[in-house]
N, C-alpha and C. Protein backbone atom coordinates (compact mmCIF):
# COMPACT_ATOMS: atom_id res chain seq x y z
N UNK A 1 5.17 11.28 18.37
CA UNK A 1 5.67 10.62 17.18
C UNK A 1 5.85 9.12 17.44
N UNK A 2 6.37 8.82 18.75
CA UNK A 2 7.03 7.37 18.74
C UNK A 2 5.00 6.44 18.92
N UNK A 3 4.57 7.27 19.89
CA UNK A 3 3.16 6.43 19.99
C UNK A 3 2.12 6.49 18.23
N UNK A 4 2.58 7.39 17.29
CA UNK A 4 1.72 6.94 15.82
C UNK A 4 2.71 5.45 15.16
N UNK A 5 4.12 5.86 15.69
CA UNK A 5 4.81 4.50 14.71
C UNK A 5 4.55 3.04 16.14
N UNK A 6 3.87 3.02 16.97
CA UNK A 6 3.27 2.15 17.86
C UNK A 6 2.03 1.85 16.81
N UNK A 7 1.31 2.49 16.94
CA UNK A 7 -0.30 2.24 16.63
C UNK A 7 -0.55 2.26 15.04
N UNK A 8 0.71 2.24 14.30
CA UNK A 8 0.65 1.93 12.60
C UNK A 8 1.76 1.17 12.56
N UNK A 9 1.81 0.42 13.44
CA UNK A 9 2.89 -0.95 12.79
C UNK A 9 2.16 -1.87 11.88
N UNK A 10 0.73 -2.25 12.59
CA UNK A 10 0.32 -2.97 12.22
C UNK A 10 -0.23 -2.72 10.56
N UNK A 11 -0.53 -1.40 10.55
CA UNK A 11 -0.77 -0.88 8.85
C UNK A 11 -0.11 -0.74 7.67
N UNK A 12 1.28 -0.56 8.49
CA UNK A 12 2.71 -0.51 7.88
C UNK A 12 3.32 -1.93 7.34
N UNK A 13 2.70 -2.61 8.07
CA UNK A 13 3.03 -4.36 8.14
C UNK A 13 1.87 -5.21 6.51
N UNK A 14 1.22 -4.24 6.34
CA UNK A 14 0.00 -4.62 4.96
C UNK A 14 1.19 -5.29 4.08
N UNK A 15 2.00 -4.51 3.78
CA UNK A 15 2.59 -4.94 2.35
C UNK A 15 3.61 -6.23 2.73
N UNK A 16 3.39 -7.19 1.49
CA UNK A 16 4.51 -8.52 1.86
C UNK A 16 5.39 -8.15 1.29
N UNK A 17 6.83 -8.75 1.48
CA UNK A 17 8.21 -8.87 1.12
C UNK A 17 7.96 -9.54 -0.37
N UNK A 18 8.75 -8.58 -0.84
CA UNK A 18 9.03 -9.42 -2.59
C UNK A 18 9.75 -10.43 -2.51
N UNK A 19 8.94 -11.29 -2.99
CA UNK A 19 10.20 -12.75 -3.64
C UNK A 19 10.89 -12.36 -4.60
N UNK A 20 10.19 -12.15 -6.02
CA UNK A 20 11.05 -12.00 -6.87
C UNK A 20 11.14 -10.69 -7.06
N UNK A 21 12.01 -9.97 -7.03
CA UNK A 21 12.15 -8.73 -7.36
C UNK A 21 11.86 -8.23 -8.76
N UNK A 22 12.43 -9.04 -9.74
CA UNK A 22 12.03 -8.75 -10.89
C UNK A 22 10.25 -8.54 -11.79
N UNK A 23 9.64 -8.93 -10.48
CA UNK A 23 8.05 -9.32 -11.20
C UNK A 23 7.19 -8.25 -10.02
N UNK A 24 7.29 -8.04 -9.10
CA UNK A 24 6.50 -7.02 -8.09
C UNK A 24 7.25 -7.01 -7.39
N UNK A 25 6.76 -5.60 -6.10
CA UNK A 25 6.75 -5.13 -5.04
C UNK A 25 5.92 -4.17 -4.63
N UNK A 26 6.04 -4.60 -2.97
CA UNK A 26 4.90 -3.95 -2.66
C UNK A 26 5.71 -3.28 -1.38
N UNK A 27 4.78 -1.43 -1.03
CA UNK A 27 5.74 -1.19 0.12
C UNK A 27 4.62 -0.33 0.53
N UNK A 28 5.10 -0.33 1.77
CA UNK A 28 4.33 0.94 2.82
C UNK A 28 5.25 1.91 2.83
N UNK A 29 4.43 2.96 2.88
CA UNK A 29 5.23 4.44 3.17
C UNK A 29 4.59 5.28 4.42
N UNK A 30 5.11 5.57 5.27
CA UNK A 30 4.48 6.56 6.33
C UNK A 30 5.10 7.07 7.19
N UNK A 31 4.02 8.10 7.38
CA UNK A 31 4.98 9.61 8.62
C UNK A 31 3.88 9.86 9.40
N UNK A 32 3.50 10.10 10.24
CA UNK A 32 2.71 9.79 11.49
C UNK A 32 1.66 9.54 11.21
N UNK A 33 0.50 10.37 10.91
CA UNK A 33 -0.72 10.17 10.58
C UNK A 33 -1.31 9.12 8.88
N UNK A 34 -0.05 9.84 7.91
CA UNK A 34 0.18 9.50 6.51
C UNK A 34 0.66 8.19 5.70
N UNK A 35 -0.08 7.52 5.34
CA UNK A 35 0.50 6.45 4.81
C UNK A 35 0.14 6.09 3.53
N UNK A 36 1.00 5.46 2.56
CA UNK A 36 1.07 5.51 0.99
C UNK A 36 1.27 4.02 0.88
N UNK A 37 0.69 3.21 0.05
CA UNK A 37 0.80 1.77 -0.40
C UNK A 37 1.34 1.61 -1.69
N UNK A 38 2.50 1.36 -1.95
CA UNK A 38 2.91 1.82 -3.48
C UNK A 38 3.28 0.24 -3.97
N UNK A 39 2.91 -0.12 -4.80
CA UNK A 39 3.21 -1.38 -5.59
C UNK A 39 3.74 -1.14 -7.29
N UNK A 40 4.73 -1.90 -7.16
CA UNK A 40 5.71 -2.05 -8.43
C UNK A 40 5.28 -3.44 -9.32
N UNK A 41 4.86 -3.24 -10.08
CA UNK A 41 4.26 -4.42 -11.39
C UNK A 41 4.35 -4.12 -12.73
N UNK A 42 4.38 -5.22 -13.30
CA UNK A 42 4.85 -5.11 -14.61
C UNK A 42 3.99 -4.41 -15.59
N UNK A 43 2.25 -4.59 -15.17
CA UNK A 43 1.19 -3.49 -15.89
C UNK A 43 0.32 -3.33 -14.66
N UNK A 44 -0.28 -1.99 -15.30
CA UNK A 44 -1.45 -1.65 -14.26
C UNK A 44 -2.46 -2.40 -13.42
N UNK A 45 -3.00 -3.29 -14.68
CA UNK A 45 -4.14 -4.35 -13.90
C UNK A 45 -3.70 -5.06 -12.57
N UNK A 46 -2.05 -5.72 -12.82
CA UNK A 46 -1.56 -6.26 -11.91
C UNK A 46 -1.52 -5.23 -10.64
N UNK A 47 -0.79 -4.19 -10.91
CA UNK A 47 -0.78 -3.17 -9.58
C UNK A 47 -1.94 -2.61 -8.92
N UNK A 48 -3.19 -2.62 -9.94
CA UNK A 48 -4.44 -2.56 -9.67
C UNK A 48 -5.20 -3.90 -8.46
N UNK A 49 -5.00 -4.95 -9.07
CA UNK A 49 -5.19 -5.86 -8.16
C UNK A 49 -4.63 -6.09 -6.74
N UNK A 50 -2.84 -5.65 -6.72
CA UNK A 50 -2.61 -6.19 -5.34
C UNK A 50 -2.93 -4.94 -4.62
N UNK A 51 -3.07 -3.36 -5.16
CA UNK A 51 -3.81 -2.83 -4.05
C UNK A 51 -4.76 -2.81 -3.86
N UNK A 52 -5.85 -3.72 -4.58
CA UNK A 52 -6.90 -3.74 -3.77
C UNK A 52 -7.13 -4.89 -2.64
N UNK A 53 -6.25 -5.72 -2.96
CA UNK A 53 -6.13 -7.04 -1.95
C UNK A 53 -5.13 -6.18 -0.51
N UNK A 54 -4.65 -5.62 -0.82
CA UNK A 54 -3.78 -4.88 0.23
C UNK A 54 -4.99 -4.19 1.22
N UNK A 55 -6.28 -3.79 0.42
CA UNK A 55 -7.20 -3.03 1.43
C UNK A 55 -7.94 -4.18 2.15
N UNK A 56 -8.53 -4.74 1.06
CA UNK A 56 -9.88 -5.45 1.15
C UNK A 56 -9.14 -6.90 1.86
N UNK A 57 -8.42 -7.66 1.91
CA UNK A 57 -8.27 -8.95 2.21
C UNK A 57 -8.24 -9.04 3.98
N UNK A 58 -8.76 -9.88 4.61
CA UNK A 58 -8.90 -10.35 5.68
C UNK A 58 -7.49 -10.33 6.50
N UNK A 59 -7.51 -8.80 7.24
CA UNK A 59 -5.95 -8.66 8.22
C UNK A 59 -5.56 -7.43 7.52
N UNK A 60 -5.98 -7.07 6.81
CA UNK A 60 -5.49 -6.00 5.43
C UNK A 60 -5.87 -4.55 5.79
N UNK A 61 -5.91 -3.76 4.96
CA UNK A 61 -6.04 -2.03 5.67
C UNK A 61 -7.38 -1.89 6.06
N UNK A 62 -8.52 -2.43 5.50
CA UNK A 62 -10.00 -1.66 5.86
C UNK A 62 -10.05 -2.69 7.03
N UNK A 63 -9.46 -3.59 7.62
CA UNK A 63 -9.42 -4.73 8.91
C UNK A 63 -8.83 -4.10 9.93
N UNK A 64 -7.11 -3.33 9.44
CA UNK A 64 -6.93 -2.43 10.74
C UNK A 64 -7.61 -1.28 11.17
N UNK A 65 -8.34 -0.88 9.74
CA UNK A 65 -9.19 0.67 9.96
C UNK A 65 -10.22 0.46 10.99
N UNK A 66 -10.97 -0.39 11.05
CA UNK A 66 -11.98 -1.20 11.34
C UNK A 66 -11.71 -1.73 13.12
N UNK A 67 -10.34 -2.16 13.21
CA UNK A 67 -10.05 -2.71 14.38
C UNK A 67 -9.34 -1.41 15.38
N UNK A 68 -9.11 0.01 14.85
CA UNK A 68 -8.61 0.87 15.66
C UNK A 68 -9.10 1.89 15.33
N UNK A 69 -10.56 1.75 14.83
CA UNK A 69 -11.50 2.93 14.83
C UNK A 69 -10.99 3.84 14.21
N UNK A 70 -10.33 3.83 13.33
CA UNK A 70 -9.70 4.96 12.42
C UNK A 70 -9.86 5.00 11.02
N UNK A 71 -11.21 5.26 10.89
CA UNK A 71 -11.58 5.11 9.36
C UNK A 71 -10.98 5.86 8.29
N UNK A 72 -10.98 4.94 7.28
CA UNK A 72 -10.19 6.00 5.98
C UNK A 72 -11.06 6.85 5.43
N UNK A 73 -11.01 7.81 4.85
CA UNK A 73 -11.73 8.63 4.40
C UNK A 73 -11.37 8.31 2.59
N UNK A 74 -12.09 7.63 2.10
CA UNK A 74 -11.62 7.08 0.71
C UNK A 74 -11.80 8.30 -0.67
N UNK A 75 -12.80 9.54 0.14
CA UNK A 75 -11.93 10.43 -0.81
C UNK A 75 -11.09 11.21 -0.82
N UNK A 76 -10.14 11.03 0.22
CA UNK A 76 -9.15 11.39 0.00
C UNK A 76 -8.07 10.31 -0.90
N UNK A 77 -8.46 9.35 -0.75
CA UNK A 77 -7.65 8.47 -1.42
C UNK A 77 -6.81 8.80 -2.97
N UNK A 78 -6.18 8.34 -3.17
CA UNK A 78 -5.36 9.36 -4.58
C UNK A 78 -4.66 7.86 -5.17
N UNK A 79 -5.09 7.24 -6.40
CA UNK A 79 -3.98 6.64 -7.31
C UNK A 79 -3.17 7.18 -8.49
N UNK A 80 -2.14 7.18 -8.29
CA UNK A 80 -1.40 7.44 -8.86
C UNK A 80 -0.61 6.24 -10.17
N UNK A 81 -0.40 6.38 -11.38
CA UNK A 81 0.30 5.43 -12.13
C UNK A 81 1.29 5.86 -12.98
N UNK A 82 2.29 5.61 -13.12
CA UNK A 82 3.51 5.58 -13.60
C UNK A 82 3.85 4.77 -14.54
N UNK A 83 4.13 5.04 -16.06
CA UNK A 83 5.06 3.76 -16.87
C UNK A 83 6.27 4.32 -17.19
N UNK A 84 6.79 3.05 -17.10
CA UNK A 84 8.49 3.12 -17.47
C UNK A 84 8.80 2.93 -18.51
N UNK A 85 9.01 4.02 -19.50
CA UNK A 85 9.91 3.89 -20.44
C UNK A 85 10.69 3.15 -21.14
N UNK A 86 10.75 2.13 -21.62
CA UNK A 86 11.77 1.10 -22.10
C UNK A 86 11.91 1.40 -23.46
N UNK A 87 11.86 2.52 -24.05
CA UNK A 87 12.16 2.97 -24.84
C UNK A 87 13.49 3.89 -25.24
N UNK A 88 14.47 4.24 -25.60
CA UNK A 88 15.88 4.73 -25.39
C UNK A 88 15.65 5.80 -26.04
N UNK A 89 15.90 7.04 -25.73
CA UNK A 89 15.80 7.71 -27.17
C UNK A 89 17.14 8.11 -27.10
């Protein structure tokens, strides 16, 4: 266990710290082998975009996949989307 949270720091490390809380976030989730990239935005397109910059950007997930021989298997890949309600009933 302690040598997967060694060798996925660096994967775990993808997502940046929110500035503003009120406008995004972005987070890593993971348990040894398993890891989830979940981003909080105000519409889809936006949450659409920063996970794909989360994969694709230079230092980013397909860079660590790439640098520790541990390829993703992208169909397993799963998005998931969520809206929030701001409606009261």
């Amino acid at each position: 266990m302690i040598l997967y949270i060694i060798y996925n720091t660096d994967l775990v490390e993808v997502a940046k710290p929110c500035k503003d809380r009120s406008t995004l976030e972005e987070l890593t989730l993971a348990f040894v082998d398993d890891t989830a990239f979940v981003v909080i935005a105000r519409d889809f397109h936006t949450t659409h975009h920063i996970l794909k910059n989360m994969l694709e950007c230079p230092g980013e997930g397909f860079n660590w996949s790439h640098a520790h021989n541990s390829r993703f298997k992208t169909n397993k890949f799963a998005l998931m989307e969520f809206l929030m309600n701001r409606i009261k009933e």
